[in-house]
N, C-alpha and C. Protein backbone atom coordinates (compact mmCIF):
# COMPACT_ATOMS: atom_id res chain seq x y z
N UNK A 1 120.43 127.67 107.45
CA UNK A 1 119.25 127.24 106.72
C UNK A 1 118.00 127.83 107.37
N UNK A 2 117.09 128.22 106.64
CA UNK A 2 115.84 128.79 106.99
C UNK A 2 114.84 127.70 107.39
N UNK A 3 114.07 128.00 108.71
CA UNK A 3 112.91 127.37 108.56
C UNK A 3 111.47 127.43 108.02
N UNK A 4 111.03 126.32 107.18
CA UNK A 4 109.61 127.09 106.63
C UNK A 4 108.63 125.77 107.01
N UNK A 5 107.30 126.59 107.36
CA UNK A 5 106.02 125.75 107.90
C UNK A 5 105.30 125.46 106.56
N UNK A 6 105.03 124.42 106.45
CA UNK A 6 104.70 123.50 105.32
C UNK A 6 103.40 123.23 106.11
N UNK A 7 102.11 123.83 105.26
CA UNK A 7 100.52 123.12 105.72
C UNK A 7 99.58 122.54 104.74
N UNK A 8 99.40 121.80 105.46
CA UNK A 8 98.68 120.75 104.20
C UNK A 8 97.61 119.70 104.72
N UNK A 9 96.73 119.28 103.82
CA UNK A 9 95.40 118.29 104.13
C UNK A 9 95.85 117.10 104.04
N UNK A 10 96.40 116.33 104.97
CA UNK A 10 96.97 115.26 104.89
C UNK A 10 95.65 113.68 104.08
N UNK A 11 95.73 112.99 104.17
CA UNK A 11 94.97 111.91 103.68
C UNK A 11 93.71 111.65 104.54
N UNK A 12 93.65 111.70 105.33
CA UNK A 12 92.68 111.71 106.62
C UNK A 12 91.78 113.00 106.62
N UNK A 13 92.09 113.63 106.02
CA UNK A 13 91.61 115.31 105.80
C UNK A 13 91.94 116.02 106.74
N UNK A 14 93.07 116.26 107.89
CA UNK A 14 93.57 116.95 108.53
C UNK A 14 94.08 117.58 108.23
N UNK A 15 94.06 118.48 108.93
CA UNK A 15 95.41 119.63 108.88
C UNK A 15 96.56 119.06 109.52
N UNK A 16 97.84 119.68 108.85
CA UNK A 16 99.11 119.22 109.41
C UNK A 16 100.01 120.27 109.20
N UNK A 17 100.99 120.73 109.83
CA UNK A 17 102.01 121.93 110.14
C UNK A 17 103.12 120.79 109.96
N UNK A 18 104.15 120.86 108.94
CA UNK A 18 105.58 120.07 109.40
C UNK A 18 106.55 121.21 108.82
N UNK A 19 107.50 121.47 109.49
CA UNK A 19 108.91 122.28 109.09
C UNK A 19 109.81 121.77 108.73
N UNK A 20 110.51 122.57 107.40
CA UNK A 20 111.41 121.83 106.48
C UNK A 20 112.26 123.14 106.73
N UNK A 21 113.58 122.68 106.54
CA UNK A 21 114.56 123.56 106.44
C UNK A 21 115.06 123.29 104.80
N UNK A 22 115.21 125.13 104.45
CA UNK A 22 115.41 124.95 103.11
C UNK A 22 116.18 126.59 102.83
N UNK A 23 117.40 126.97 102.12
CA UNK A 23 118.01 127.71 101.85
C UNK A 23 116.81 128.94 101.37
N UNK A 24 116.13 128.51 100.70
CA UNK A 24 114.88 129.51 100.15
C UNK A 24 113.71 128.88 100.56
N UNK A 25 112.41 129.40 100.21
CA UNK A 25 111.52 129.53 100.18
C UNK A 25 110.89 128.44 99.26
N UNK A 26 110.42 126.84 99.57
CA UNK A 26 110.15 126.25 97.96
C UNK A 26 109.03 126.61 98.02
N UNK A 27 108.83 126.36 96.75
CA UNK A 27 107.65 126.60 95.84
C UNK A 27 106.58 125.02 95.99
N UNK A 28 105.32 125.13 95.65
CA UNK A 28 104.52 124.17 95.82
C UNK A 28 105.21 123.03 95.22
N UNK A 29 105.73 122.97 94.30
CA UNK A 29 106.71 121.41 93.30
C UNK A 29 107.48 120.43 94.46
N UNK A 30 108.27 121.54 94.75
CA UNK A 30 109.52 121.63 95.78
C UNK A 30 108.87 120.89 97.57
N UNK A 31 107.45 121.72 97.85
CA UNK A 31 107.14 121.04 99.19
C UNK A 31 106.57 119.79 99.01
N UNK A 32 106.04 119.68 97.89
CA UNK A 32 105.40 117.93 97.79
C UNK A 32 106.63 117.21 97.36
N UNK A 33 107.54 117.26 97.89
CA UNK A 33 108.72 116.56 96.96
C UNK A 33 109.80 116.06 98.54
N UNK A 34 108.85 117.43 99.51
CA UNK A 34 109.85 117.10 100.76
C UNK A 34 108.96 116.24 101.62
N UNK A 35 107.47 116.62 100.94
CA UNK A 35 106.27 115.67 102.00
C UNK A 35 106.90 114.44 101.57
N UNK A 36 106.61 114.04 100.10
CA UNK A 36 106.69 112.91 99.60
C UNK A 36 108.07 112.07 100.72
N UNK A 37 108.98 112.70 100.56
CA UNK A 37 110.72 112.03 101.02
C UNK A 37 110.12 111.84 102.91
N UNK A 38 109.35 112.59 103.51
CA UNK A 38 109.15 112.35 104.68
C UNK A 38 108.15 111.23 104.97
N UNK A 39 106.94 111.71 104.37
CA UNK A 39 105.78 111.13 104.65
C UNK A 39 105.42 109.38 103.54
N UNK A 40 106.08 109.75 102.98
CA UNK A 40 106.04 108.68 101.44
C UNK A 40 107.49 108.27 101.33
N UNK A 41 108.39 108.27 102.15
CA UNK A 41 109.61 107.77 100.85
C UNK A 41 109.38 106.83 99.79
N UNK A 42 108.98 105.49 99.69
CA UNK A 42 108.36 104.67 98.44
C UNK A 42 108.44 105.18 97.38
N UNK A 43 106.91 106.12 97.64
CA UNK A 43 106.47 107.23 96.73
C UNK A 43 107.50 108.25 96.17
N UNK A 44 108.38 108.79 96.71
CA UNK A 44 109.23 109.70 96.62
C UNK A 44 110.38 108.87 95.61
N UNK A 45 110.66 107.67 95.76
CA UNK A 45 111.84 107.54 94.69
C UNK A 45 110.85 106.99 93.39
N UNK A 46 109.73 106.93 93.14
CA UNK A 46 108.88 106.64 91.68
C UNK A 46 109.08 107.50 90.39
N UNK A 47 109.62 107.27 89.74
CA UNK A 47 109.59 107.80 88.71
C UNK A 47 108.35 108.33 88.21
N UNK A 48 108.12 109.98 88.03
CA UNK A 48 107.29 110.35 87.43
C UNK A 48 107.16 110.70 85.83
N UNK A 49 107.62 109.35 85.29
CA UNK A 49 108.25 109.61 83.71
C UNK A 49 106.69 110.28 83.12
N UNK A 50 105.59 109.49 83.27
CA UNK A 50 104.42 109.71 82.71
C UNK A 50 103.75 111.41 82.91
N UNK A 51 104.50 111.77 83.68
CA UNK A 51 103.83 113.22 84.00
C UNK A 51 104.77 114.04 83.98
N UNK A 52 106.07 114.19 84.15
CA UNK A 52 107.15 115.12 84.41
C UNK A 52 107.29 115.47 82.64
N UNK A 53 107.07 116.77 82.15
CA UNK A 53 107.52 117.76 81.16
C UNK A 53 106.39 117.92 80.52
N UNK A 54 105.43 117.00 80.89
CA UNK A 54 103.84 116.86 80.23
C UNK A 54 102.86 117.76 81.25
N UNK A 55 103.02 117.80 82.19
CA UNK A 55 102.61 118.18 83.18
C UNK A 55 102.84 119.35 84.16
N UNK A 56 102.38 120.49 84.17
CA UNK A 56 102.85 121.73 84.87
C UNK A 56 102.63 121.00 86.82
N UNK A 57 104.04 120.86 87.59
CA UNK A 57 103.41 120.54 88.80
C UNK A 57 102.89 119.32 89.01
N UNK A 58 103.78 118.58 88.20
CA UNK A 58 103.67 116.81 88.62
C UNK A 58 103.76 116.20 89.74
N UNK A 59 104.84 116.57 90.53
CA UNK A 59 104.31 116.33 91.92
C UNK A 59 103.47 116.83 92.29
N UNK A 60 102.64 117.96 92.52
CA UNK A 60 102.05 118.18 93.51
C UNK A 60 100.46 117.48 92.59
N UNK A 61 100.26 117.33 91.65
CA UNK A 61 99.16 116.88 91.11
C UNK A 61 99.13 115.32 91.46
N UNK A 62 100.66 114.70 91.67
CA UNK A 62 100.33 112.94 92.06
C UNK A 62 100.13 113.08 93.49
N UNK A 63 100.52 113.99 94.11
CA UNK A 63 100.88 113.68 95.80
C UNK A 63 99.23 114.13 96.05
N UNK A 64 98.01 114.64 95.39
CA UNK A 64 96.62 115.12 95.48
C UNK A 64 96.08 113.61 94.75
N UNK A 65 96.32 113.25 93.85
CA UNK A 65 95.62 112.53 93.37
C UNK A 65 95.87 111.15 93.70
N UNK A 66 97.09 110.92 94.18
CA UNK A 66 97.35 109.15 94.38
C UNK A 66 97.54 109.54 96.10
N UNK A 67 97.70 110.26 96.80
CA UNK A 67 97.55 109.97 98.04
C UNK A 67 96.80 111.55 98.97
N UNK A 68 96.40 111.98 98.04
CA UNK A 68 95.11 113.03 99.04
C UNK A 68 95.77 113.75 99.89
N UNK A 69 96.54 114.32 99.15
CA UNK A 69 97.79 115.58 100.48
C UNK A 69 97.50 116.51 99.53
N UNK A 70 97.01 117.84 100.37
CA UNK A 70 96.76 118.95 99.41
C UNK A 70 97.47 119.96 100.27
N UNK A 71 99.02 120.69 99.55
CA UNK A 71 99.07 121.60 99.92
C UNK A 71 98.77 123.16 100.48
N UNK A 72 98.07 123.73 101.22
CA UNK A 72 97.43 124.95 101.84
C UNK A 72 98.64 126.05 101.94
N UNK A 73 99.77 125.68 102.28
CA UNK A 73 100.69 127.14 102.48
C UNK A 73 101.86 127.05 102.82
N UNK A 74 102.64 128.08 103.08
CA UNK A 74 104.12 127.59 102.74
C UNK A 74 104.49 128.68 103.56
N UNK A 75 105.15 129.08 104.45
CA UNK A 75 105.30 130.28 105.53
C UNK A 75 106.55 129.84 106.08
N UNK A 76 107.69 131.39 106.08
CA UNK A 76 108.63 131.25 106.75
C UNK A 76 108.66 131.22 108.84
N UNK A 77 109.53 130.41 109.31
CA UNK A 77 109.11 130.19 110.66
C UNK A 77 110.62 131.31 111.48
């Protein structure tokens, strides 16, 4: 498994570096989905019925708007 550096504006407005191991490279959907399961589990099992197929990037638009994590970059380690 590959490692990749996940950076992002956490809620506090920090910067934060966390590494996810992942066969590929995810895509922005994909890293708010691994923040969420780390940083949020709660959050992470919610059904996003109201936004998922309506919505290009439903996670990463709830994980900005209901808890202020803004993804910055995605880099293999």
């Amino acid at each position: 498994m590959q490692k990749w550096k996940v950076t992002f504006v956490d809620d506090h407005g920090e910067q934060v570096d966390e590494v996810f191991e992942s066969a590929e490279c995810p895509n922005n959907e994909q890293a708010a989905k691994l923040i969420k399961e780390r940083f949020l589990p709660v959050a992470a099992e919610l059904d996003l019925n109201d936004l998922e197929g309506r919505t290009a990037d439903a996670g990463v638009k709830s994980l900005k708007s209901q808890n202020s994590i803004q993804i910055l970059g995605i880099t293999p380690i």
